[in-house]
N, C-alpha and C. Protein backbone atom coordinates (compact mmCIF):
# COMPACT_ATOMS: atom_id res chain seq x y z
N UNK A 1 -27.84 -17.92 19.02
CA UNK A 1 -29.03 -18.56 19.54
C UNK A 1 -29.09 -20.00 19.07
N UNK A 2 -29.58 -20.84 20.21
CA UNK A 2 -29.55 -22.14 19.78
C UNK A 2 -28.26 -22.75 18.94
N UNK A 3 -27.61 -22.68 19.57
CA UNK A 3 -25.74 -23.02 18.58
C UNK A 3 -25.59 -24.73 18.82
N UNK A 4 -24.71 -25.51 18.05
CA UNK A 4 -24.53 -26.72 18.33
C UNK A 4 -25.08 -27.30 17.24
N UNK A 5 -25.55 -28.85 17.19
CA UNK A 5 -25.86 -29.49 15.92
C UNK A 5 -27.62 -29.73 15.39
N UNK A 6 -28.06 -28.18 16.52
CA UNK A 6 -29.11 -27.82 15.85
C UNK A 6 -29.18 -26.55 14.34
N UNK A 7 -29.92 -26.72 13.76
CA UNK A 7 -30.05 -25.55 12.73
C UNK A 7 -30.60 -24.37 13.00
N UNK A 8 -29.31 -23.78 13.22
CA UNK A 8 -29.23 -22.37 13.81
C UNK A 8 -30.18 -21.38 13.30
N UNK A 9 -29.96 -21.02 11.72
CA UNK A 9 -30.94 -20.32 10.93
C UNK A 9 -32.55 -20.63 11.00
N UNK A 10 -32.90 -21.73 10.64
CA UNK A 10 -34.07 -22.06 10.47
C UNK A 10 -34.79 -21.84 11.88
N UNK A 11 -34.20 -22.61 13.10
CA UNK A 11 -34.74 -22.21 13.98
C UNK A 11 -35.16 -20.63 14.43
N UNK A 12 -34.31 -20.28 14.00
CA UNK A 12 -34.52 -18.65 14.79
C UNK A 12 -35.04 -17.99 14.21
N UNK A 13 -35.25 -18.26 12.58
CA UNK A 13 -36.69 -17.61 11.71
C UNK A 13 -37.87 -18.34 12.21
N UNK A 14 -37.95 -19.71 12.50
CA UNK A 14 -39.04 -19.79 13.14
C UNK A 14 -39.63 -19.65 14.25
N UNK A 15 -38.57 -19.19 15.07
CA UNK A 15 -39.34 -18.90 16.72
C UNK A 15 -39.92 -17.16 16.18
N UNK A 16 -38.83 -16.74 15.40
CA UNK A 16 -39.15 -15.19 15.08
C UNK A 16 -40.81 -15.02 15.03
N UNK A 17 -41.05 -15.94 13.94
CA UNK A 17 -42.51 -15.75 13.21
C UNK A 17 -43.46 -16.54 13.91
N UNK A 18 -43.34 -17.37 14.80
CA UNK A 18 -43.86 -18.05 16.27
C UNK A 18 -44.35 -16.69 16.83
N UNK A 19 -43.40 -16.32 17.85
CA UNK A 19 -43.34 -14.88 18.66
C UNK A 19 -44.21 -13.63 18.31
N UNK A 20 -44.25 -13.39 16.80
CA UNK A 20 -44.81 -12.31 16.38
C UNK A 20 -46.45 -12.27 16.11
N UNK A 21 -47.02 -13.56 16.41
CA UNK A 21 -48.04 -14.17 15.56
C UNK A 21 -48.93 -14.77 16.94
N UNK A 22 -47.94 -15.25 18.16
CA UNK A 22 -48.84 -16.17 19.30
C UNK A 22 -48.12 -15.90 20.38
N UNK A 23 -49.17 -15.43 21.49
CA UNK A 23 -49.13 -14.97 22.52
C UNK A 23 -48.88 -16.35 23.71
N UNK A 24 -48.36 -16.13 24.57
CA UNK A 24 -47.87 -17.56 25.42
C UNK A 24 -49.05 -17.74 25.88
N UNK A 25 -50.23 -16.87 26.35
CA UNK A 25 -51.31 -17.75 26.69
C UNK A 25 -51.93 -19.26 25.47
N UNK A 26 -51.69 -19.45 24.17
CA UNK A 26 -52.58 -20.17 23.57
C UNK A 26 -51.88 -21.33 23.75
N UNK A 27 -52.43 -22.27 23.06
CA UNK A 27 -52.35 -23.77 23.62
C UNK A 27 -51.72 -23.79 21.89
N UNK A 28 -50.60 -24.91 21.54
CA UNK A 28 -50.00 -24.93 20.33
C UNK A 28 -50.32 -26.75 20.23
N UNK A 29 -50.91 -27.39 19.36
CA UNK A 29 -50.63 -28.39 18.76
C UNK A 29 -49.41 -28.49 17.63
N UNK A 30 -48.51 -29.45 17.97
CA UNK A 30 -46.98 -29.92 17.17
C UNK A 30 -47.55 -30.58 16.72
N UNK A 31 -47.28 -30.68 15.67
CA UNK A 31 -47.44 -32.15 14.73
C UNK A 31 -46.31 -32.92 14.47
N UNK A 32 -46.22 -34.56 15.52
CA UNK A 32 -44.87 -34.68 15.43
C UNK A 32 -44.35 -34.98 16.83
N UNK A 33 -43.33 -35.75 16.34
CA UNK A 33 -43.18 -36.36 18.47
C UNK A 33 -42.24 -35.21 18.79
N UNK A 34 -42.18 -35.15 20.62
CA UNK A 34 -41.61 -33.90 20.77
C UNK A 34 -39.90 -33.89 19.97
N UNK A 35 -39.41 -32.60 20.10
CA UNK A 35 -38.19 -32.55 19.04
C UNK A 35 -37.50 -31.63 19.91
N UNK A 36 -36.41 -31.38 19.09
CA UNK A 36 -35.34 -30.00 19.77
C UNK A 36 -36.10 -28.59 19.96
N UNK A 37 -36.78 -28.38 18.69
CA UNK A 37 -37.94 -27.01 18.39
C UNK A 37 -38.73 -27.26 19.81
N UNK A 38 -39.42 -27.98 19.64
CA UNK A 38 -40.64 -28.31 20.50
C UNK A 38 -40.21 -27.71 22.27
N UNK A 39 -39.44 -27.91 22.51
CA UNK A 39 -38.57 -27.73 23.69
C UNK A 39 -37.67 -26.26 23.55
N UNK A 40 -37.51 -25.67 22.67
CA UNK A 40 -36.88 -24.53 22.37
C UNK A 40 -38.02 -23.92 22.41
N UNK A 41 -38.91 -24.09 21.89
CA UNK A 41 -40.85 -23.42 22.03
C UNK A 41 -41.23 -23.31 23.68
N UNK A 42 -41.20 -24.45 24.40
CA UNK A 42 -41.40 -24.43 26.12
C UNK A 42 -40.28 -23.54 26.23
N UNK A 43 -39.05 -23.52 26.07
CA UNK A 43 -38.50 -22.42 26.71
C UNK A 43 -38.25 -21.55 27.09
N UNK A 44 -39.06 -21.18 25.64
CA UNK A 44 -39.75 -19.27 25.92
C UNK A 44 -40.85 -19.35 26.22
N UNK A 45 -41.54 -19.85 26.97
CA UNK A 45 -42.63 -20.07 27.39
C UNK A 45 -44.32 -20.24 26.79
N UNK A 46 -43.81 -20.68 25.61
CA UNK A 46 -45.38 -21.83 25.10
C UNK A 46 -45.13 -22.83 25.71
N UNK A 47 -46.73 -23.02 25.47
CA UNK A 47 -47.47 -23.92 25.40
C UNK A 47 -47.48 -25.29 24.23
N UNK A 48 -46.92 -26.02 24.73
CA UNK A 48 -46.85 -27.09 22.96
C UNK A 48 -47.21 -28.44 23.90
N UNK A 49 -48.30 -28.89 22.39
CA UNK A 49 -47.89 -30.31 23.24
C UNK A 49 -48.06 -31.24 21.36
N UNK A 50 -47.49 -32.43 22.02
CA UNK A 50 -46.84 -32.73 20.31
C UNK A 50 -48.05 -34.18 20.41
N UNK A 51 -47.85 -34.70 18.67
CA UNK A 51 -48.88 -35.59 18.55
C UNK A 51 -47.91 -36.97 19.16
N UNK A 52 -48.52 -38.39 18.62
CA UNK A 52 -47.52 -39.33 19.81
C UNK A 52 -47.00 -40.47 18.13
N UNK A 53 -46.58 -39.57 17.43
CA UNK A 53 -45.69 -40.12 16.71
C UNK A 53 -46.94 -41.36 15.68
N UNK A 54 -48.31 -41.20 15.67
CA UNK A 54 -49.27 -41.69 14.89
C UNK A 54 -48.97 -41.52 13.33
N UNK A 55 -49.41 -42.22 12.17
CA UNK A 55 -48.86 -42.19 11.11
C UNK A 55 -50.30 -41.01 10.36
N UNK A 56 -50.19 -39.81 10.62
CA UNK A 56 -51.13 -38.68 9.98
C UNK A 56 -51.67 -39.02 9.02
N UNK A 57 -51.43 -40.01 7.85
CA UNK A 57 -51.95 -40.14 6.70
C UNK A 57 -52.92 -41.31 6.75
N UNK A 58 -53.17 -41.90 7.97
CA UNK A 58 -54.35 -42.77 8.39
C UNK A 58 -54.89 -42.85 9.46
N UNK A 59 -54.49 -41.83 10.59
CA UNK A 59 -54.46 -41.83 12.15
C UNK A 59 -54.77 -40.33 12.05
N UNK A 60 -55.29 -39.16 11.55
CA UNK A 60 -55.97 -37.68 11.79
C UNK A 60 -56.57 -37.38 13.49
N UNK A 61 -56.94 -38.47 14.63
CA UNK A 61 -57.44 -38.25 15.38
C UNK A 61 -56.99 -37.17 16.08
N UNK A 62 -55.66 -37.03 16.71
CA UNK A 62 -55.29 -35.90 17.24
C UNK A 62 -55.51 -34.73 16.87
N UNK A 63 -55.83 -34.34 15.64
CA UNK A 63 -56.82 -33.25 14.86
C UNK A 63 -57.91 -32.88 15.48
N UNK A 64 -59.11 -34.02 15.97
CA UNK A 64 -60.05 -33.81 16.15
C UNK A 64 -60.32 -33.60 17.95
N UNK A 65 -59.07 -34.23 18.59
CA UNK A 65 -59.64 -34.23 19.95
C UNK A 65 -59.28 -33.55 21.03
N UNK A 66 -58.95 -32.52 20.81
CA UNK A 66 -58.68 -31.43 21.57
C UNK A 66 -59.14 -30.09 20.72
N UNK A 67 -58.81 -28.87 21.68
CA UNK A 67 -59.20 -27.27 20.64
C UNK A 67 -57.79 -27.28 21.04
N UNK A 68 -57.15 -26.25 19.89
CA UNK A 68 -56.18 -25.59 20.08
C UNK A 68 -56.04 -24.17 19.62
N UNK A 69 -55.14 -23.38 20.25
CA UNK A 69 -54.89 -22.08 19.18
C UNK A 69 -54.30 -21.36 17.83
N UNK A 70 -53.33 -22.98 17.85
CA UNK A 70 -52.39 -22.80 16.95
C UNK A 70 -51.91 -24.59 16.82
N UNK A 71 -51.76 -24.40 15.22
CA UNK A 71 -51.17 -25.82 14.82
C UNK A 71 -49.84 -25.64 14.43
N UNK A 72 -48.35 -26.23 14.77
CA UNK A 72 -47.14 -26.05 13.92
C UNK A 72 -47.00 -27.29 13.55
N UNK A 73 -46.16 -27.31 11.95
CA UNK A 73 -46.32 -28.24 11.66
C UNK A 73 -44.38 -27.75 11.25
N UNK A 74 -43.50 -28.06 11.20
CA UNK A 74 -42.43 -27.95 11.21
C UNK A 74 -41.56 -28.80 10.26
N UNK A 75 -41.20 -29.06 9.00
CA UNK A 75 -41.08 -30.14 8.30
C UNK A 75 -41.56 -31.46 8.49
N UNK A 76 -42.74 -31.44 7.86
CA UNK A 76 -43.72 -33.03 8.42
C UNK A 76 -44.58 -32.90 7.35
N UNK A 77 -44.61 -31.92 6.36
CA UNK A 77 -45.80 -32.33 5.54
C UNK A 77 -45.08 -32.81 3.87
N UNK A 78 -43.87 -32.83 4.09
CA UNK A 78 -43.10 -33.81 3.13
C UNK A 78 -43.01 -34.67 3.55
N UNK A 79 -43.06 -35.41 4.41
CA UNK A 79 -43.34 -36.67 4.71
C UNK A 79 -44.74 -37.39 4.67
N UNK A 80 -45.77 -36.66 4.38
CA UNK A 80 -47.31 -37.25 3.79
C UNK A 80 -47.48 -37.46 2.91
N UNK A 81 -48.13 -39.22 3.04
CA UNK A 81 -48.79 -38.90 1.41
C UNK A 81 -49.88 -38.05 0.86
N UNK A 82 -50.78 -37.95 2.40
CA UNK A 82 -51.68 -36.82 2.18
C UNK A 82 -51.57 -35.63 2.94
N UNK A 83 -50.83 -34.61 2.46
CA UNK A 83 -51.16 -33.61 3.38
C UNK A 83 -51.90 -32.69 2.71
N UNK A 84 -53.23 -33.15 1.75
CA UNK A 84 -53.87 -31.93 1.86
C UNK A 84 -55.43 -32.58 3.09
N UNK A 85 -55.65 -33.62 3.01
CA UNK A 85 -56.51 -34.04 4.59
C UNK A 85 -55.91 -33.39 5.63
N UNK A 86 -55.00 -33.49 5.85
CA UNK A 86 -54.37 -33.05 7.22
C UNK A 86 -54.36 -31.45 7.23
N UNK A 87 -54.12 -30.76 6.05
CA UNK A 87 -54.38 -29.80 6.06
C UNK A 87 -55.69 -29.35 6.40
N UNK A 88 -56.67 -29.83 5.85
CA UNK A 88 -58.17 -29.73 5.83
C UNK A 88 -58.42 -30.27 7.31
N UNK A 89 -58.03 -31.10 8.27
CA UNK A 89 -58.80 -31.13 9.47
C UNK A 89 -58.27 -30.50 10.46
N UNK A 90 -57.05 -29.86 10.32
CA UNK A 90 -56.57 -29.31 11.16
C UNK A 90 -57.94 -28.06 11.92
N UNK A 91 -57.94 -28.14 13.48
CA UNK A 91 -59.07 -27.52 14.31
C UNK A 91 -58.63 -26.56 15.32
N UNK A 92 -58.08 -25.57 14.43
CA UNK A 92 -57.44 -24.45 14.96
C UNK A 92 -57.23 -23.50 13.66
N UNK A 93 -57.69 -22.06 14.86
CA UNK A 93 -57.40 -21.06 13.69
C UNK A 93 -55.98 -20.39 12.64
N UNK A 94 -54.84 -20.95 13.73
CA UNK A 94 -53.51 -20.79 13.56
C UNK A 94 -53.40 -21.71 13.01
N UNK A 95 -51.77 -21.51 11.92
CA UNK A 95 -51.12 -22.84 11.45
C UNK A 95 -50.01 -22.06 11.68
N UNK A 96 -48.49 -22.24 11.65
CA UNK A 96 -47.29 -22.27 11.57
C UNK A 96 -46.63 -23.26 10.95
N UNK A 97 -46.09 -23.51 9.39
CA UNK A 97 -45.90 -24.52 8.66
C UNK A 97 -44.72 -24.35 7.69
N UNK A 98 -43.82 -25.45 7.90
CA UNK A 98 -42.41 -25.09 7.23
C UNK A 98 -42.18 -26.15 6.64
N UNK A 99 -42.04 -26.57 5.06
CA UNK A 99 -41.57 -27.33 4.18
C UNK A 99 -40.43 -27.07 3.67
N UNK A 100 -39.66 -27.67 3.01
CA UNK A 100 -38.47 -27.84 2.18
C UNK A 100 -38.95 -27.65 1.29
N UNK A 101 -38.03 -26.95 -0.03
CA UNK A 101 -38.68 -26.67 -1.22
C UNK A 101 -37.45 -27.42 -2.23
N UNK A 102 -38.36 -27.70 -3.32
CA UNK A 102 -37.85 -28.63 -4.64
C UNK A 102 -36.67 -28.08 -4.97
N UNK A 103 -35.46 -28.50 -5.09
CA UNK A 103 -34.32 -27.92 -5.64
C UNK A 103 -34.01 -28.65 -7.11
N UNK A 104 -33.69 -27.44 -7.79
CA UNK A 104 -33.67 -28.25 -9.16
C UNK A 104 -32.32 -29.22 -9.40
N UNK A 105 -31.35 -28.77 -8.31
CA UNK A 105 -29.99 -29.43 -8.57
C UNK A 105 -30.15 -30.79 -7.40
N UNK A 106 -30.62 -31.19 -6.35
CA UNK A 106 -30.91 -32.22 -5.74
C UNK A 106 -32.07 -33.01 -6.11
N UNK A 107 -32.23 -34.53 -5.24
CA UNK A 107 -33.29 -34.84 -5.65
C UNK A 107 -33.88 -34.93 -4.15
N UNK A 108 -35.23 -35.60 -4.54
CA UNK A 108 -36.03 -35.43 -3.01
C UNK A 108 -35.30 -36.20 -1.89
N UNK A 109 -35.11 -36.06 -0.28
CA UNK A 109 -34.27 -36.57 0.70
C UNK A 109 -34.79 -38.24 0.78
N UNK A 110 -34.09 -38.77 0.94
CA UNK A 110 -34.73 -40.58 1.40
C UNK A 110 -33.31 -40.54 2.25
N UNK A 111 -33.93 -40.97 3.89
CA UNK A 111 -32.69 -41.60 4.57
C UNK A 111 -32.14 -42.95 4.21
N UNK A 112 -30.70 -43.30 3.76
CA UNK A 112 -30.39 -44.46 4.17
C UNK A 112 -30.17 -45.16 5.12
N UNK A 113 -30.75 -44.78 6.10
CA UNK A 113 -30.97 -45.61 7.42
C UNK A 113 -32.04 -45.73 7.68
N UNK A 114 -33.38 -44.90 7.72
CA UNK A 114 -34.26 -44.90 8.55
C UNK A 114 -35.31 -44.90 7.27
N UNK A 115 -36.25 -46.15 7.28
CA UNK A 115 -37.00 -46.38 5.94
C UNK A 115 -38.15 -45.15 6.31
N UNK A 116 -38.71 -44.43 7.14
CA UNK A 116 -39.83 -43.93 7.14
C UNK A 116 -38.91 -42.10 6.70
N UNK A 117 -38.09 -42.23 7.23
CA UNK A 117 -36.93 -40.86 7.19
C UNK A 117 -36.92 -40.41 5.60
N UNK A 118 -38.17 -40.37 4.81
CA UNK A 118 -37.98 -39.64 3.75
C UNK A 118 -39.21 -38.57 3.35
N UNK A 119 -38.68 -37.83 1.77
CA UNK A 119 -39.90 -37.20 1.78
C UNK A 119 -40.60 -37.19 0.31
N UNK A 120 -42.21 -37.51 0.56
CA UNK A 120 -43.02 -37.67 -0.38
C UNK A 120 -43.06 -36.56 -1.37
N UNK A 121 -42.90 -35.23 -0.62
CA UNK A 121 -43.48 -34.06 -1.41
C UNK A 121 -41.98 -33.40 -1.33
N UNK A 122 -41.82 -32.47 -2.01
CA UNK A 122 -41.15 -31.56 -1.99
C UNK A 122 -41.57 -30.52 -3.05
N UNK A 123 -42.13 -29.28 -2.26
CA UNK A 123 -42.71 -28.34 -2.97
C UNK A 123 -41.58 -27.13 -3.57
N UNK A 124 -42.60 -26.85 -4.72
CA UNK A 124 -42.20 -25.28 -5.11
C UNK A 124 -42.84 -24.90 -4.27
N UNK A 125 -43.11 -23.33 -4.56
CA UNK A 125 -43.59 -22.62 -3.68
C UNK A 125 -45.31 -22.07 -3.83
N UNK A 126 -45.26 -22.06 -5.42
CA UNK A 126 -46.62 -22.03 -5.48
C UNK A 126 -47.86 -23.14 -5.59
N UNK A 127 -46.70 -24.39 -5.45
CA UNK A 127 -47.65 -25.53 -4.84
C UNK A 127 -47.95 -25.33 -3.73
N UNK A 128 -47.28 -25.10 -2.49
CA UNK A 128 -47.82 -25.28 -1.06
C UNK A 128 -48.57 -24.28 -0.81
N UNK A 129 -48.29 -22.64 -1.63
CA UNK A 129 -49.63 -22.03 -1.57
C UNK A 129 -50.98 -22.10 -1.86
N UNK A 130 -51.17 -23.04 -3.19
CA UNK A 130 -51.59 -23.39 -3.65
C UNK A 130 -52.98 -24.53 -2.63
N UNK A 131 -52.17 -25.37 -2.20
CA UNK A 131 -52.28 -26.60 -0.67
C UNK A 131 -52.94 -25.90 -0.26
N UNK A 132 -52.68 -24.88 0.44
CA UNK A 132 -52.96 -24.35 1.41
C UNK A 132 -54.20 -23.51 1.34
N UNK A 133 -54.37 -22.54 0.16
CA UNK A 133 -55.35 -22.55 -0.40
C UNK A 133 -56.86 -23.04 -0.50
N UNK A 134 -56.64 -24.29 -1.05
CA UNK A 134 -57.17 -24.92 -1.36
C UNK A 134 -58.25 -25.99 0.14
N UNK A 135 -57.43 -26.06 1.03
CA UNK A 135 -57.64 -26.20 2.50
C UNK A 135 -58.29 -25.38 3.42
N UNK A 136 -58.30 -24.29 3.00
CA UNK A 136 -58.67 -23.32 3.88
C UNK A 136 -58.60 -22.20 4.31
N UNK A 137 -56.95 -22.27 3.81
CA UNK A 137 -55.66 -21.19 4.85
C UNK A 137 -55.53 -19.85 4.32
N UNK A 138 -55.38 -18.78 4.74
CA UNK A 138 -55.26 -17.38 4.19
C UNK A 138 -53.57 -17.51 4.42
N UNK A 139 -52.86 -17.08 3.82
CA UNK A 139 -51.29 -17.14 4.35
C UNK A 139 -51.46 -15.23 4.63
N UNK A 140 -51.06 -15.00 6.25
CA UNK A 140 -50.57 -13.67 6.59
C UNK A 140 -48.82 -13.53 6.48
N UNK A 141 -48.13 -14.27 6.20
CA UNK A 141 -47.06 -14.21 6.52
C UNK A 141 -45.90 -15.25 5.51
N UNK A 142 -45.43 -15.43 4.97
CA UNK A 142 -44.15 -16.53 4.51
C UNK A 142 -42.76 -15.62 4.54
N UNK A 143 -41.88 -16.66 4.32
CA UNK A 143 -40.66 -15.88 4.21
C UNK A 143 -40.03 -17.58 3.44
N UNK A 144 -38.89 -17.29 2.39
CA UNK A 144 -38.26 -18.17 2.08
C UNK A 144 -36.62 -18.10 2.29
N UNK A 145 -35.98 -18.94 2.77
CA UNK A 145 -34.46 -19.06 2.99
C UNK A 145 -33.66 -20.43 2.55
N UNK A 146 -32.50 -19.98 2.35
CA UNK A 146 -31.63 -20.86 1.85
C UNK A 146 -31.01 -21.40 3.37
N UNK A 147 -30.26 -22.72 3.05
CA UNK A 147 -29.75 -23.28 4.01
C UNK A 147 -28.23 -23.69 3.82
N UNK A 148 -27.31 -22.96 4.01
CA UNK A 148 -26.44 -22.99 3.69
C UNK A 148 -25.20 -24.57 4.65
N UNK A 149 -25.00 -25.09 4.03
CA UNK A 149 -24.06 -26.66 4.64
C UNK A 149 -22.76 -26.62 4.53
N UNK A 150 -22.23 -27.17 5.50
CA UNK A 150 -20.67 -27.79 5.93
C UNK A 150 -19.94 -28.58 4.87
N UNK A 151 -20.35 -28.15 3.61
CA UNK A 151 -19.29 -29.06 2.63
C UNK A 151 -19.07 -28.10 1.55
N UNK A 152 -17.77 -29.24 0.63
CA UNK A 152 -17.27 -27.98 -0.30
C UNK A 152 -18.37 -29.04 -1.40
N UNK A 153 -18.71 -27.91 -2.74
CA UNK A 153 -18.40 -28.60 -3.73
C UNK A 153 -19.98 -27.76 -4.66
N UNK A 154 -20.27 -28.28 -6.04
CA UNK A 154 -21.15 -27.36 -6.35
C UNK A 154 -22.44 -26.91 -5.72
N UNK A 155 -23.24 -28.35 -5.46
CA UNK A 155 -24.36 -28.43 -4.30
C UNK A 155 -24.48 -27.39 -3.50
N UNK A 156 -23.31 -27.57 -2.75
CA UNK A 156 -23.62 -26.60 -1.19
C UNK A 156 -22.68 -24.95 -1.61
N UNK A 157 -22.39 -24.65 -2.74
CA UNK A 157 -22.23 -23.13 -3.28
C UNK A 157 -23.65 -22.95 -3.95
N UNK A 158 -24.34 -23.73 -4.48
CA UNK A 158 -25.71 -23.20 -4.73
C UNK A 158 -26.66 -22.93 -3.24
N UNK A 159 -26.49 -24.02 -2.20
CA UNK A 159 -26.99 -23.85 -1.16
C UNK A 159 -26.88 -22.27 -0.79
N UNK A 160 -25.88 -21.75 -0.85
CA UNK A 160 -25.65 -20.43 -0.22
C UNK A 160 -26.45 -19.71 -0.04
N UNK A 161 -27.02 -19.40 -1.70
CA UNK A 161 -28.34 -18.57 -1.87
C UNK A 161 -29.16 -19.09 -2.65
N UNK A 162 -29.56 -20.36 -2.98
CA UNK A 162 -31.07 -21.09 -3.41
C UNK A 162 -31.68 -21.08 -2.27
N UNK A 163 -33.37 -20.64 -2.14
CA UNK A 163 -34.03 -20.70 -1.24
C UNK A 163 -34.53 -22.14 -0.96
N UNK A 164 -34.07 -22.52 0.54
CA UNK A 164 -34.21 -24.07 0.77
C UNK A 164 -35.73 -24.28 1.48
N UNK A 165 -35.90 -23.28 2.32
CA UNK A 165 -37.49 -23.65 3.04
C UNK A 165 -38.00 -22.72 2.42
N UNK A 166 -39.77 -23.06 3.29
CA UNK A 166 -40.91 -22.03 3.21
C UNK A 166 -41.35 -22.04 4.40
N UNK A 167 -41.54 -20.97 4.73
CA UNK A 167 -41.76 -20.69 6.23
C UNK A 167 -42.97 -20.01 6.16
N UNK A 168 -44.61 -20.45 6.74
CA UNK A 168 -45.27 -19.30 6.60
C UNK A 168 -46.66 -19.70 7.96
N UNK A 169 -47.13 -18.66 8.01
CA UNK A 169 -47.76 -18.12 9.10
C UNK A 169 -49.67 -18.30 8.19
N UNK A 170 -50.27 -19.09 8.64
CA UNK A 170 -51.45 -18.94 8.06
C UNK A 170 -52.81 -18.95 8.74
N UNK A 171 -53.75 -18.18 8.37
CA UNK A 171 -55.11 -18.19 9.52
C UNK A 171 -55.98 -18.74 8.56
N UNK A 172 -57.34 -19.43 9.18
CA UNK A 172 -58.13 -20.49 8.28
C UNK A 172 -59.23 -18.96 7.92
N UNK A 173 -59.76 -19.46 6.71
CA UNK A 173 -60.45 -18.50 5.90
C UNK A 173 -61.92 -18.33 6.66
């Protein structure tokens, strides 16, 4: 499913826990300009429509101006400086929300190309529960996985089985 120089794994745990959780009638707010996911989501027939690439940590409006059924937020809340606001205005009873988690042998991602292409946060796990918590969110659902990569060397043999995301399913309290 989904093969090529998309991420095979991650994706397909997250359409999994998508599928099990939201019915194609609801309306999905993306957080995030449209993407490969976003379009793998229309394919099975949601509903998504994505924000227009606004900087969330001073621009929240798309939060407020529509209803939705469901919010996904898909690796985007390591890239905030605030994501516990964004957490807090989100205006929908659904969330679907997947971070990267802190590895003790890497350090946090910064692109060398793309100055905005990095990430502020990188959680354990009982921080983003924690977030989330604290926001609103009941978590019905997480799952954590490793992400295993195309290179040799110690890094990516820990990759194998260090859990790399957090994947979780949450309804507002």
């Amino acid at each position: 499913m989904y093969e090529g120089r998309y991420p095979k794994k991650r994706y397909s745990k997250t359409l999994t826990l998508v599928k099990k959780h939201l019915g194609h009638s609801e309306q999905i707010l993306d957080l995030g300009v449209p993407n490969p996911f976003t379009e793998i989501l229309k394919a099975e027939g949601f509903s998504v429509h994505n924000t227009k690439g606004e900087d969330l940590d001073t621009d929240r409006s798309a939060l407020h101006n529509a209803q939705y059924d469901a919010v996904t937020a898909f690796e985007i809340m390591e890239h905030l400086l605030n994501p516990f606001s964004v957490l807090k205005e989100i205006n929908a009873p659904k969330l679907f929300v997947s971070v990267p988690l802190k590895l003790w042998f890497a350090t946090a991602y910064q692109s060398k190309i793309d100055p905005w292409d990095r990430h502020f946060h990188e959680f354990e796990p009982w921080q983003f529960r924690w977030l989330l918590e604290k926001t609103g969110w009941v978590i019905k659902e997480e799952e954590q996985f490793s992400h295993p990569v195309k290179k040799l060397g110690f890094r990516p043999i820990l990759r194998l089985f260090t859990p790399r995301y957090l994947l979780i399913y949450a309804e507002r309290a």
